[in-house]
PDB file of N, CA and C in Angstrom:
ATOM      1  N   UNK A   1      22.003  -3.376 -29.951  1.00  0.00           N
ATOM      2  CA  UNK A   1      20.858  -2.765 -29.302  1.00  0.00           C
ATOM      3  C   UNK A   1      19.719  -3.788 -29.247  1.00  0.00           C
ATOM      4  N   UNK A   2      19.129  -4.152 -28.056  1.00  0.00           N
ATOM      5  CA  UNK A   2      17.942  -5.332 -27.963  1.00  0.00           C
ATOM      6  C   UNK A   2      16.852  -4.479 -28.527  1.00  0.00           C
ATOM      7  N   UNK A   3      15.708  -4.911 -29.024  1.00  0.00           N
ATOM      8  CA  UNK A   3      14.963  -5.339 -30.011  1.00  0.00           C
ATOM      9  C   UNK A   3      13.724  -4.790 -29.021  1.00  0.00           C
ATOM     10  N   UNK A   4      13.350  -3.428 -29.460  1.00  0.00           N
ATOM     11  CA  UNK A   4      12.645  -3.031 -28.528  1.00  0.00           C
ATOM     12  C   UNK A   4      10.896  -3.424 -28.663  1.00  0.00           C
ATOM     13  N   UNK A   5      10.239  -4.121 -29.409  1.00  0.00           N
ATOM     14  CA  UNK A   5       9.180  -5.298 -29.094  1.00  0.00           C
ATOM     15  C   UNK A   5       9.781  -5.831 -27.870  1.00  0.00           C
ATOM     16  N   UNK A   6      10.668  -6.235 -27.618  1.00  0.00           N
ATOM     17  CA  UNK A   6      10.561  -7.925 -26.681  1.00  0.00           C
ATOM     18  C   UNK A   6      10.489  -6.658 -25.412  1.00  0.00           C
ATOM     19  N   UNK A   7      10.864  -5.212 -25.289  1.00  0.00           N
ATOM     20  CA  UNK A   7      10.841  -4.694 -23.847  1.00  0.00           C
ATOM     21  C   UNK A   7       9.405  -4.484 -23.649  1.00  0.00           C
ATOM     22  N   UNK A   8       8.556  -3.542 -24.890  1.00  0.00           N
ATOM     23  CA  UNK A   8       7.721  -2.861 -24.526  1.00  0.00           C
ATOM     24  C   UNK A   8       6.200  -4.100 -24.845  1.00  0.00           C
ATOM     25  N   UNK A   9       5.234  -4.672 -23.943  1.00  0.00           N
ATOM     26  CA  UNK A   9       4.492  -5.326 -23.815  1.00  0.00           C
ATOM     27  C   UNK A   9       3.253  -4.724 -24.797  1.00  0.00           C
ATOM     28  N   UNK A  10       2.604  -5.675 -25.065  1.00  0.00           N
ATOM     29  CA  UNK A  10       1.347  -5.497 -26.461  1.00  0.00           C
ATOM     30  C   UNK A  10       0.167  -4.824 -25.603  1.00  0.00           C
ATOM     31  N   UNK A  11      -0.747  -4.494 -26.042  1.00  0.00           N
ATOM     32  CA  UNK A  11      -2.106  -4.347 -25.123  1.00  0.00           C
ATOM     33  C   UNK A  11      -2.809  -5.932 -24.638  1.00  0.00           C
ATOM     34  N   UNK A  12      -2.385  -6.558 -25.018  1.00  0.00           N
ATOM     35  CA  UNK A  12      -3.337  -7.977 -25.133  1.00  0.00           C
ATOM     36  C   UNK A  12      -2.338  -8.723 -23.837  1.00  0.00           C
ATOM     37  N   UNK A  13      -0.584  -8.335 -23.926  1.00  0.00           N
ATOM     38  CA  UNK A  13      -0.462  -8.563 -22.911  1.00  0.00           C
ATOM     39  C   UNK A  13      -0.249  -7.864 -21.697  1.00  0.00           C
ATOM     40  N   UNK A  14      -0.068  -6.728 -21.374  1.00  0.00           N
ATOM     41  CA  UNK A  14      -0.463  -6.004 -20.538  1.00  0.00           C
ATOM     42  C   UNK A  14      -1.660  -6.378 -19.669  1.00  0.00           C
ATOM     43  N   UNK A  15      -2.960  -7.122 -20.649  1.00  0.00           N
ATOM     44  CA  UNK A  15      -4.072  -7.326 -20.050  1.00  0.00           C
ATOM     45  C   UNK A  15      -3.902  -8.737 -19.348  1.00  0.00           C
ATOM     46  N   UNK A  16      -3.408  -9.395 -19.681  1.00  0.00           N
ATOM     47  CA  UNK A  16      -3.162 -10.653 -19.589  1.00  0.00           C
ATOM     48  C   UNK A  16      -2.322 -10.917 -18.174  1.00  0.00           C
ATOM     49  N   UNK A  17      -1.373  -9.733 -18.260  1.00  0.00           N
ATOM     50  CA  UNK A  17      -0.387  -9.808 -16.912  1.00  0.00           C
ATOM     51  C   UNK A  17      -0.572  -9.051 -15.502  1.00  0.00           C
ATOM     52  N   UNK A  18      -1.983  -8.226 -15.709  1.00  0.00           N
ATOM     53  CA  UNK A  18      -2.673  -7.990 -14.740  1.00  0.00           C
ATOM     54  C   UNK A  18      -3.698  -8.432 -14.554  1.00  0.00           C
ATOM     55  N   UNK A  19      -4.266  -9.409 -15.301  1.00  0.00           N
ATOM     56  CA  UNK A  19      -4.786 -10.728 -14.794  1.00  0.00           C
ATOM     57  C   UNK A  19      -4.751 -11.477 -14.271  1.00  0.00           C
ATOM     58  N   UNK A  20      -3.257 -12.067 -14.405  1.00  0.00           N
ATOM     59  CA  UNK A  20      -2.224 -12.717 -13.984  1.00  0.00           C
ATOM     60  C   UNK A  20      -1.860 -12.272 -12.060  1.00  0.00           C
ATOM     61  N   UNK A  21      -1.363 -10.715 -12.044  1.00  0.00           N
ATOM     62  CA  UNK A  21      -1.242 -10.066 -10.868  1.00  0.00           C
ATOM     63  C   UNK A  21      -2.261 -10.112  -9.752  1.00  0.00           C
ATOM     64  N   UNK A  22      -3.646  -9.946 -10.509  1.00  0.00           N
ATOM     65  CA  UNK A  22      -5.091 -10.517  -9.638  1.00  0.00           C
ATOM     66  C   UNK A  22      -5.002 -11.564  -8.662  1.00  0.00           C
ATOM     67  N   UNK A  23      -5.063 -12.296  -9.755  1.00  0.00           N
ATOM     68  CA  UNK A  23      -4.975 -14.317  -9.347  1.00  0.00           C
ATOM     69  C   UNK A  23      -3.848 -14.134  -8.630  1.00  0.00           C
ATOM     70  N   UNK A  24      -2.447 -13.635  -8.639  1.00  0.00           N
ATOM     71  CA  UNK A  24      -1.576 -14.035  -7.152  1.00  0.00           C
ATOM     72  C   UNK A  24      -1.834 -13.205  -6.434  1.00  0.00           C
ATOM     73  N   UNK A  25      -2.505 -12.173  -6.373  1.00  0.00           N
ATOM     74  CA  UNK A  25      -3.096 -11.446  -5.237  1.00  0.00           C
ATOM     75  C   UNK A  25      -3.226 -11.971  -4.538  1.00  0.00           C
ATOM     76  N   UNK A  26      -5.023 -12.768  -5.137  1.00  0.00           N
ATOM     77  CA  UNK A  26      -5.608 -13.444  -4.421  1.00  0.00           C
ATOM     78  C   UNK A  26      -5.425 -14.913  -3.911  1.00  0.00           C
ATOM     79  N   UNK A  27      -4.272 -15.265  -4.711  1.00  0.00           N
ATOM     80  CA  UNK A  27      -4.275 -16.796  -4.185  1.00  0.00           C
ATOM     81  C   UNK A  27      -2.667 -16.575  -2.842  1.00  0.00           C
ATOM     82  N   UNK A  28      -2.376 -15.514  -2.912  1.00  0.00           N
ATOM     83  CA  UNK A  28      -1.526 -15.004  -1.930  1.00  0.00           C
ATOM     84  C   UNK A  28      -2.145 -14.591  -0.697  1.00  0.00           C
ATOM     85  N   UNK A  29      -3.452 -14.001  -1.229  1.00  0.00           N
ATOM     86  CA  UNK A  29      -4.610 -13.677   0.052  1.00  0.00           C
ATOM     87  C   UNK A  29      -3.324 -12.234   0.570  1.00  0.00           C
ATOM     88  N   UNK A  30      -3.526 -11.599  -0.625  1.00  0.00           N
ATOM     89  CA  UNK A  30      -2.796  -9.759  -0.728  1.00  0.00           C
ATOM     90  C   UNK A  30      -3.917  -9.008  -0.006  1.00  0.00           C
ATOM     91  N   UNK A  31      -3.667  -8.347   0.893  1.00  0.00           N
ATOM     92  CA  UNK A  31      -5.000  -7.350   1.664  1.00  0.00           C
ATOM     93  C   UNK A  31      -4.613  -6.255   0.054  1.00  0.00           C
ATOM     94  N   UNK A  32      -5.689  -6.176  -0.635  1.00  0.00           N
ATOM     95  CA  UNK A  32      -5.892  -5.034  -1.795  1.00  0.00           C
ATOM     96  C   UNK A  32      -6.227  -3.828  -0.910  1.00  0.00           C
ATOM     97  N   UNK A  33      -6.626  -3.735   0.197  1.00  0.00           N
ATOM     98  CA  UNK A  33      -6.799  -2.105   0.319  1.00  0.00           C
ATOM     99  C   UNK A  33      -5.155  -1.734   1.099  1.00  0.00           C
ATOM    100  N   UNK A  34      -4.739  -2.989   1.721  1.00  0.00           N
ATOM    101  CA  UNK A  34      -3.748  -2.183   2.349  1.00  0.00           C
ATOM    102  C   UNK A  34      -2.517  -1.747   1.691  1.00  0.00           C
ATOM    103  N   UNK A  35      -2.337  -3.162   0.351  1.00  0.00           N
ATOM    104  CA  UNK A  35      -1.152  -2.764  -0.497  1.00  0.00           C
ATOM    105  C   UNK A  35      -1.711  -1.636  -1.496  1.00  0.00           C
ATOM    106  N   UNK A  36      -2.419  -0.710  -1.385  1.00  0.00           N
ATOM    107  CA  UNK A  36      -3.060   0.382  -2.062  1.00  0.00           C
ATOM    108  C   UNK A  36      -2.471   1.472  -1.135  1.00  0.00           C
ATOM    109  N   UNK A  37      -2.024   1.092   0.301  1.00  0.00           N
ATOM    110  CA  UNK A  37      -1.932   1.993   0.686  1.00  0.00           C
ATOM    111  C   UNK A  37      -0.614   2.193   1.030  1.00  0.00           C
ATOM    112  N   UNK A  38       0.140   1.311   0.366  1.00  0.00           N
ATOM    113  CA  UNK A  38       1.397   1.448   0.688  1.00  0.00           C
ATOM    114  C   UNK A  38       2.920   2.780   0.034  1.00  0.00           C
ATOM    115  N   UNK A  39       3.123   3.321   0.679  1.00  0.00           N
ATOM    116  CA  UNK A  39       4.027   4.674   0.228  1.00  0.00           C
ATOM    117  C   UNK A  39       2.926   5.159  -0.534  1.00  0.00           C
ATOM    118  N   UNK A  40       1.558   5.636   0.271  1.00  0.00           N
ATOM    119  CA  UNK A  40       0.702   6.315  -1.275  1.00  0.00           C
ATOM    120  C   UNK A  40       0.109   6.277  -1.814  1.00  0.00           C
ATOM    121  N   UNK A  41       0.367   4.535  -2.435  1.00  0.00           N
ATOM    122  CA  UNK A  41       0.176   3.773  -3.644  1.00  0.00           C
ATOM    123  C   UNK A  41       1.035   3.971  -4.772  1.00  0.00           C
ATOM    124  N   UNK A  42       1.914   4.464  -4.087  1.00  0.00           N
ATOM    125  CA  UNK A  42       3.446   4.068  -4.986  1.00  0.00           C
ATOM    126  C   UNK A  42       3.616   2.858  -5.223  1.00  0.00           C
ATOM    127  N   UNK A  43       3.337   1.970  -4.258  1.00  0.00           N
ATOM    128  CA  UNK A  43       4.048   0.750  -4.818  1.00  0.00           C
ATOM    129  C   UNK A  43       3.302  -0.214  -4.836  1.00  0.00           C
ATOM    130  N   UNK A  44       2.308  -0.233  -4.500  1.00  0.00           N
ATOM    131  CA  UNK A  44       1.365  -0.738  -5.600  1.00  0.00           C
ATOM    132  C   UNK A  44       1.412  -0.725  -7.198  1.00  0.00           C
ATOM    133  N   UNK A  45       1.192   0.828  -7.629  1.00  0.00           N
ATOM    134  CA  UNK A  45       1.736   1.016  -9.091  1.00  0.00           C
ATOM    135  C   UNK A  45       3.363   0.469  -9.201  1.00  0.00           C
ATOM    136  N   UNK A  46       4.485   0.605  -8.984  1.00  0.00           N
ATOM    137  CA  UNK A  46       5.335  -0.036  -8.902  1.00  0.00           C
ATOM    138  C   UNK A  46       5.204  -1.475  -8.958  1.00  0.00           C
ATOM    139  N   UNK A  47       4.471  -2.048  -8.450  1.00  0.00           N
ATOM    140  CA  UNK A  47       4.227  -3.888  -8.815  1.00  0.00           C
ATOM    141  C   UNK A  47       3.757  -3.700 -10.175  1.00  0.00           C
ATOM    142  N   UNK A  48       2.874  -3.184 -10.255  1.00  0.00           N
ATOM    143  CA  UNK A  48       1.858  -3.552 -11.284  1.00  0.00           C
ATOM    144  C   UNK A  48       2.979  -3.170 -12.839  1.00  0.00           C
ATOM    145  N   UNK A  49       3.812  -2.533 -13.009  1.00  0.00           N
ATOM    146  CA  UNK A  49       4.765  -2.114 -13.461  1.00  0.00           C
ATOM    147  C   UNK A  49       5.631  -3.337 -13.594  1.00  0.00           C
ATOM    148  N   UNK A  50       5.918  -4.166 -12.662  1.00  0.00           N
ATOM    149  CA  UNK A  50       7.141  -5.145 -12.692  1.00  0.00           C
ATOM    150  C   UNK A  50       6.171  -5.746 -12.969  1.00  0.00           C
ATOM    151  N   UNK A  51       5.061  -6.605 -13.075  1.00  0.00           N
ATOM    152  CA  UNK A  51       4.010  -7.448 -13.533  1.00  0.00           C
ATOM    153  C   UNK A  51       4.113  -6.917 -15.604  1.00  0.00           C
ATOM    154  N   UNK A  52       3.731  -6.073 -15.445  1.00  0.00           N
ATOM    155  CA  UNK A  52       3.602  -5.239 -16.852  1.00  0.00           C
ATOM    156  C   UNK A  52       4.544  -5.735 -17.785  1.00  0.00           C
ATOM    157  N   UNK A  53       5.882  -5.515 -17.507  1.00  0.00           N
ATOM    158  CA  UNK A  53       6.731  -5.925 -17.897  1.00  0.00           C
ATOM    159  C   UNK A  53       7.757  -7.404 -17.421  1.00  0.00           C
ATOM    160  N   UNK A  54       7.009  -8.112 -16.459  1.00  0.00           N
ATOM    161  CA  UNK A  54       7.665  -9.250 -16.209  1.00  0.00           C
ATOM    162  C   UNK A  54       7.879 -10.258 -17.515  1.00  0.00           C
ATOM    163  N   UNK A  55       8.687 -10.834 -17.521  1.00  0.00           N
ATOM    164  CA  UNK A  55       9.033 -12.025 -18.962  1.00  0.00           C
ATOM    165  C   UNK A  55       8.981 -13.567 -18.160  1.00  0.00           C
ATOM    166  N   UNK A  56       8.055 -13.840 -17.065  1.00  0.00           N
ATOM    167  CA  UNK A  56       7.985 -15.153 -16.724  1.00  0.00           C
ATOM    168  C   UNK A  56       6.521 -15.001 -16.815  1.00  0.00           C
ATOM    169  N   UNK A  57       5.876 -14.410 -17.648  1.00  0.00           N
ATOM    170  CA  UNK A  57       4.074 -14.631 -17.733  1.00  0.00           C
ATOM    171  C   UNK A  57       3.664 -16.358 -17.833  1.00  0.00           C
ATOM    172  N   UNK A  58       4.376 -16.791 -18.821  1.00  0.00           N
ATOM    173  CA  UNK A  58       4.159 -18.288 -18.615  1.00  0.00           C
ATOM    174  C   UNK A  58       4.313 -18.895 -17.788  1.00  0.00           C
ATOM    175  N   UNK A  59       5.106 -18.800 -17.153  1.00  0.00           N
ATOM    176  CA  UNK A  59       5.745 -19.790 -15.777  1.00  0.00           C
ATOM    177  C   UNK A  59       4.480 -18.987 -14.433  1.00  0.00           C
ATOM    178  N   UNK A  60       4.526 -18.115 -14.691  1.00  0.00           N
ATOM    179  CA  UNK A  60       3.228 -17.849 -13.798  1.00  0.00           C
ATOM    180  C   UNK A  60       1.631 -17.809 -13.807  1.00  0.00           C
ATOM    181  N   UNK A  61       1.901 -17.820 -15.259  1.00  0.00           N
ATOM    182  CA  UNK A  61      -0.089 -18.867 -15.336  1.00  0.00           C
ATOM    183  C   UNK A  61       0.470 -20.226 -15.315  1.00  0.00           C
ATOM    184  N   UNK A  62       1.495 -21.046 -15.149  1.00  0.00           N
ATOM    185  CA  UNK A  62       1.594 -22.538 -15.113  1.00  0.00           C
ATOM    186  C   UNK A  62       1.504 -22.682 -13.481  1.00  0.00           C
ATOM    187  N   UNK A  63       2.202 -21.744 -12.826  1.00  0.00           N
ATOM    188  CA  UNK A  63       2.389 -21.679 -11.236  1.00  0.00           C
ATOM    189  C   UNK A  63       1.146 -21.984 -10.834  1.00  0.00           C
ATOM    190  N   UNK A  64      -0.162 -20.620 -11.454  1.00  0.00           N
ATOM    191  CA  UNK A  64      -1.192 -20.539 -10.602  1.00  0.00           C
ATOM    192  C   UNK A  64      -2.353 -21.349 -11.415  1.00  0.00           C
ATOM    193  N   UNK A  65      -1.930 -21.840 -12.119  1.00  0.00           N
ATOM    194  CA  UNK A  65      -2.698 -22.962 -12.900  1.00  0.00           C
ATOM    195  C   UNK A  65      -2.921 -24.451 -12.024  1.00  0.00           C
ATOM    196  N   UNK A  66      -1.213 -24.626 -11.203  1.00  0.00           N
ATOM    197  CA  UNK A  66      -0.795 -26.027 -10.912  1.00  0.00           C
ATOM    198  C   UNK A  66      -1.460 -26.011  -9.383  1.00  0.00           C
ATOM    199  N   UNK A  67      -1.479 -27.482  -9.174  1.00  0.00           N
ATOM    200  CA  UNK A  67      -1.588 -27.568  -7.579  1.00  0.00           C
ATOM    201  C   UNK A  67      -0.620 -27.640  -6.379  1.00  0.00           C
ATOM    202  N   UNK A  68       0.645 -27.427  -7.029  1.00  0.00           N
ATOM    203  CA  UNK A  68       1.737 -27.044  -6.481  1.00  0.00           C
ATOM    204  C   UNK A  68       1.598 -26.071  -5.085  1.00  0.00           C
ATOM    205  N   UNK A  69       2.881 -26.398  -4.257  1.00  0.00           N
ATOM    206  CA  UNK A  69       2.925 -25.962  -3.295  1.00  0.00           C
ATOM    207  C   UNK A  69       2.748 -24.137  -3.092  1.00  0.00           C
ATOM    208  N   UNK A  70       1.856 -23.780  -2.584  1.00  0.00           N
ATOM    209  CA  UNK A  70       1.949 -22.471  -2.578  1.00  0.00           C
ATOM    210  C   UNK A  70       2.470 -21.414  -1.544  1.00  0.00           C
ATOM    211  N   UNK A  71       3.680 -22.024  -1.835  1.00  0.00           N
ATOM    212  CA  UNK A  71       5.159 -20.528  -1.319  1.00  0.00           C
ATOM    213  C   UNK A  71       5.253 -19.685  -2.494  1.00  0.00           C
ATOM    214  N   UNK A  72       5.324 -18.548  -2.255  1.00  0.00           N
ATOM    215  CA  UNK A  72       5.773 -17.577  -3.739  1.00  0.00           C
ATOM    216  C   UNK A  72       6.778 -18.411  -4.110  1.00  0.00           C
ATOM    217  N   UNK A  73       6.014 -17.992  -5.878  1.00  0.00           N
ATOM    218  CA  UNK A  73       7.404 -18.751  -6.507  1.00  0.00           C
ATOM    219  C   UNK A  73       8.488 -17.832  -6.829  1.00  0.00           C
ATOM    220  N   UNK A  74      10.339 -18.422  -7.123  1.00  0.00           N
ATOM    221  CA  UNK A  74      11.084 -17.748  -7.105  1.00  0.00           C
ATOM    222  C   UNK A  74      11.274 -16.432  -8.026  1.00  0.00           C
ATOM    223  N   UNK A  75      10.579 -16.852  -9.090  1.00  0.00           N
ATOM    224  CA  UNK A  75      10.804 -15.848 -10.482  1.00  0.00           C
ATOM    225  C   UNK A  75      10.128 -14.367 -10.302  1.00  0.00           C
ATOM    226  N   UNK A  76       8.751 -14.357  -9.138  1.00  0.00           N
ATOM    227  CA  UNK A  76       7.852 -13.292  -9.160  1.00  0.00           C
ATOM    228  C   UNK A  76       8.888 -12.371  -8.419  1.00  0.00           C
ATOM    229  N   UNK A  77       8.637 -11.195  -9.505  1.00  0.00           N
ATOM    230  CA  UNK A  77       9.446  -9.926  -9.012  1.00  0.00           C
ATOM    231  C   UNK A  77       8.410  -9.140  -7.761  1.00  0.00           C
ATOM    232  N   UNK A  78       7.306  -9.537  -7.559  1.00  0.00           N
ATOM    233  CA  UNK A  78       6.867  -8.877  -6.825  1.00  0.00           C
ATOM    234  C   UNK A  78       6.328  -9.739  -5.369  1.00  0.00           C
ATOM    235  N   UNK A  79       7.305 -10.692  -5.183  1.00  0.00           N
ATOM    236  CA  UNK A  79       6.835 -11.669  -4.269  1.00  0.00           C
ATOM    237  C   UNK A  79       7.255 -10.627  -2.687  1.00  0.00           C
ATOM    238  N   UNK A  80       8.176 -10.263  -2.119  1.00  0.00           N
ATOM    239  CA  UNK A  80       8.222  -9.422  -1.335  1.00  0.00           C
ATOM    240  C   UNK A  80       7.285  -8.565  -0.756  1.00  0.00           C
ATOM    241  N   UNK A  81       6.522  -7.429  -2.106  1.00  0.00           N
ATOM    242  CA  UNK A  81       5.369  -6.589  -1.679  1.00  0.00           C
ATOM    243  C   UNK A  81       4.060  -7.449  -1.301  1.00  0.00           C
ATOM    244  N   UNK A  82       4.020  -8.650  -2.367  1.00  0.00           N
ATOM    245  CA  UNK A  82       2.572  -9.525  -1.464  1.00  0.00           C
ATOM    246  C   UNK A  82       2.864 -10.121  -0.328  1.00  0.00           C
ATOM    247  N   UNK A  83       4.020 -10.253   0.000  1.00  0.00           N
ATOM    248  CA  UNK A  83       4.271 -11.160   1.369  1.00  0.00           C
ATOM    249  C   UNK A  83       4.054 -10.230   2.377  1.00  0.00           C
ATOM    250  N   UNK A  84       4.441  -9.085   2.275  1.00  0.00           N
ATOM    251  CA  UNK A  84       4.504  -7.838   2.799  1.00  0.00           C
ATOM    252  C   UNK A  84       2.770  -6.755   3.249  1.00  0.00           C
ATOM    253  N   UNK A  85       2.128  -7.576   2.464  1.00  0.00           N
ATOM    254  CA  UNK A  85       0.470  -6.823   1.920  1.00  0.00           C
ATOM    255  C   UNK A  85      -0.451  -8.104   2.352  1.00  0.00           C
ATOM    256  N   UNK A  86      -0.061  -9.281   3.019  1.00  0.00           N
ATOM    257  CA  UNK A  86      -0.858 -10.678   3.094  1.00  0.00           C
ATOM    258  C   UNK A  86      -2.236 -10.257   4.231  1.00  0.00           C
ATOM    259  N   UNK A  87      -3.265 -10.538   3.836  1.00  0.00           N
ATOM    260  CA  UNK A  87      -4.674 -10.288   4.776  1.00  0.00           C
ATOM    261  C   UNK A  87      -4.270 -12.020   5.742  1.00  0.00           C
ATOM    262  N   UNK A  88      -4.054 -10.625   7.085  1.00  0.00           N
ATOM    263  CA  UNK A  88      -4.198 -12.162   8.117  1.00  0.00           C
ATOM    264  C   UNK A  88      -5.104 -12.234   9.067  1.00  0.00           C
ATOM    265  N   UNK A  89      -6.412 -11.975   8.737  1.00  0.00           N
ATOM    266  CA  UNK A  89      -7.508 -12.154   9.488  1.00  0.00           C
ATOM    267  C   UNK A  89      -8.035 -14.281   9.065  1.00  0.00           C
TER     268      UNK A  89
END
């Protein structure tokens, strides 16, 4: 049976990984009102959920840390809904 710490996230990171979700919002240039409005805001909460519990938090403050090319990177579980939510004004 896996080791249920490593599933369920701390408060400190929870905070940390929707911090995290912000910053690729915005460096994705995510329209926030429209992916709010997506199924609802089902799935909005649904990202924020796969963020919550994502296990590449490091590799994604190193992503949006670096000056690296900015295509979503492969690991983000929620690269689809921001590509999907992008402000193209």
């Amino acid at each position: 049976m896996p080791n249920s710490r490593l599933l369920w996230p701390t408060l400190e990171q929870v905070h940390r990984r929707q911090e995290l979700m912000d910053r690729m919002m915005q460096r994705r240039c995510v329209d926030a009102d429209a992916a709010l409005r997506v199924d609802g805001g089902l799935a909005f909460t649904e990202a924020r959920a796969k963020c919550r519990y994502c296990l590449h938090e490091e590799a994604c403050r190193h992503w949006l840390d670096s000056e690296a090319p900015r295509t979503l990177p492969d690991f983000c579980p929620n690269a689809a809904f921001f590509l999907s939510c992008r402000d193209t004004d």
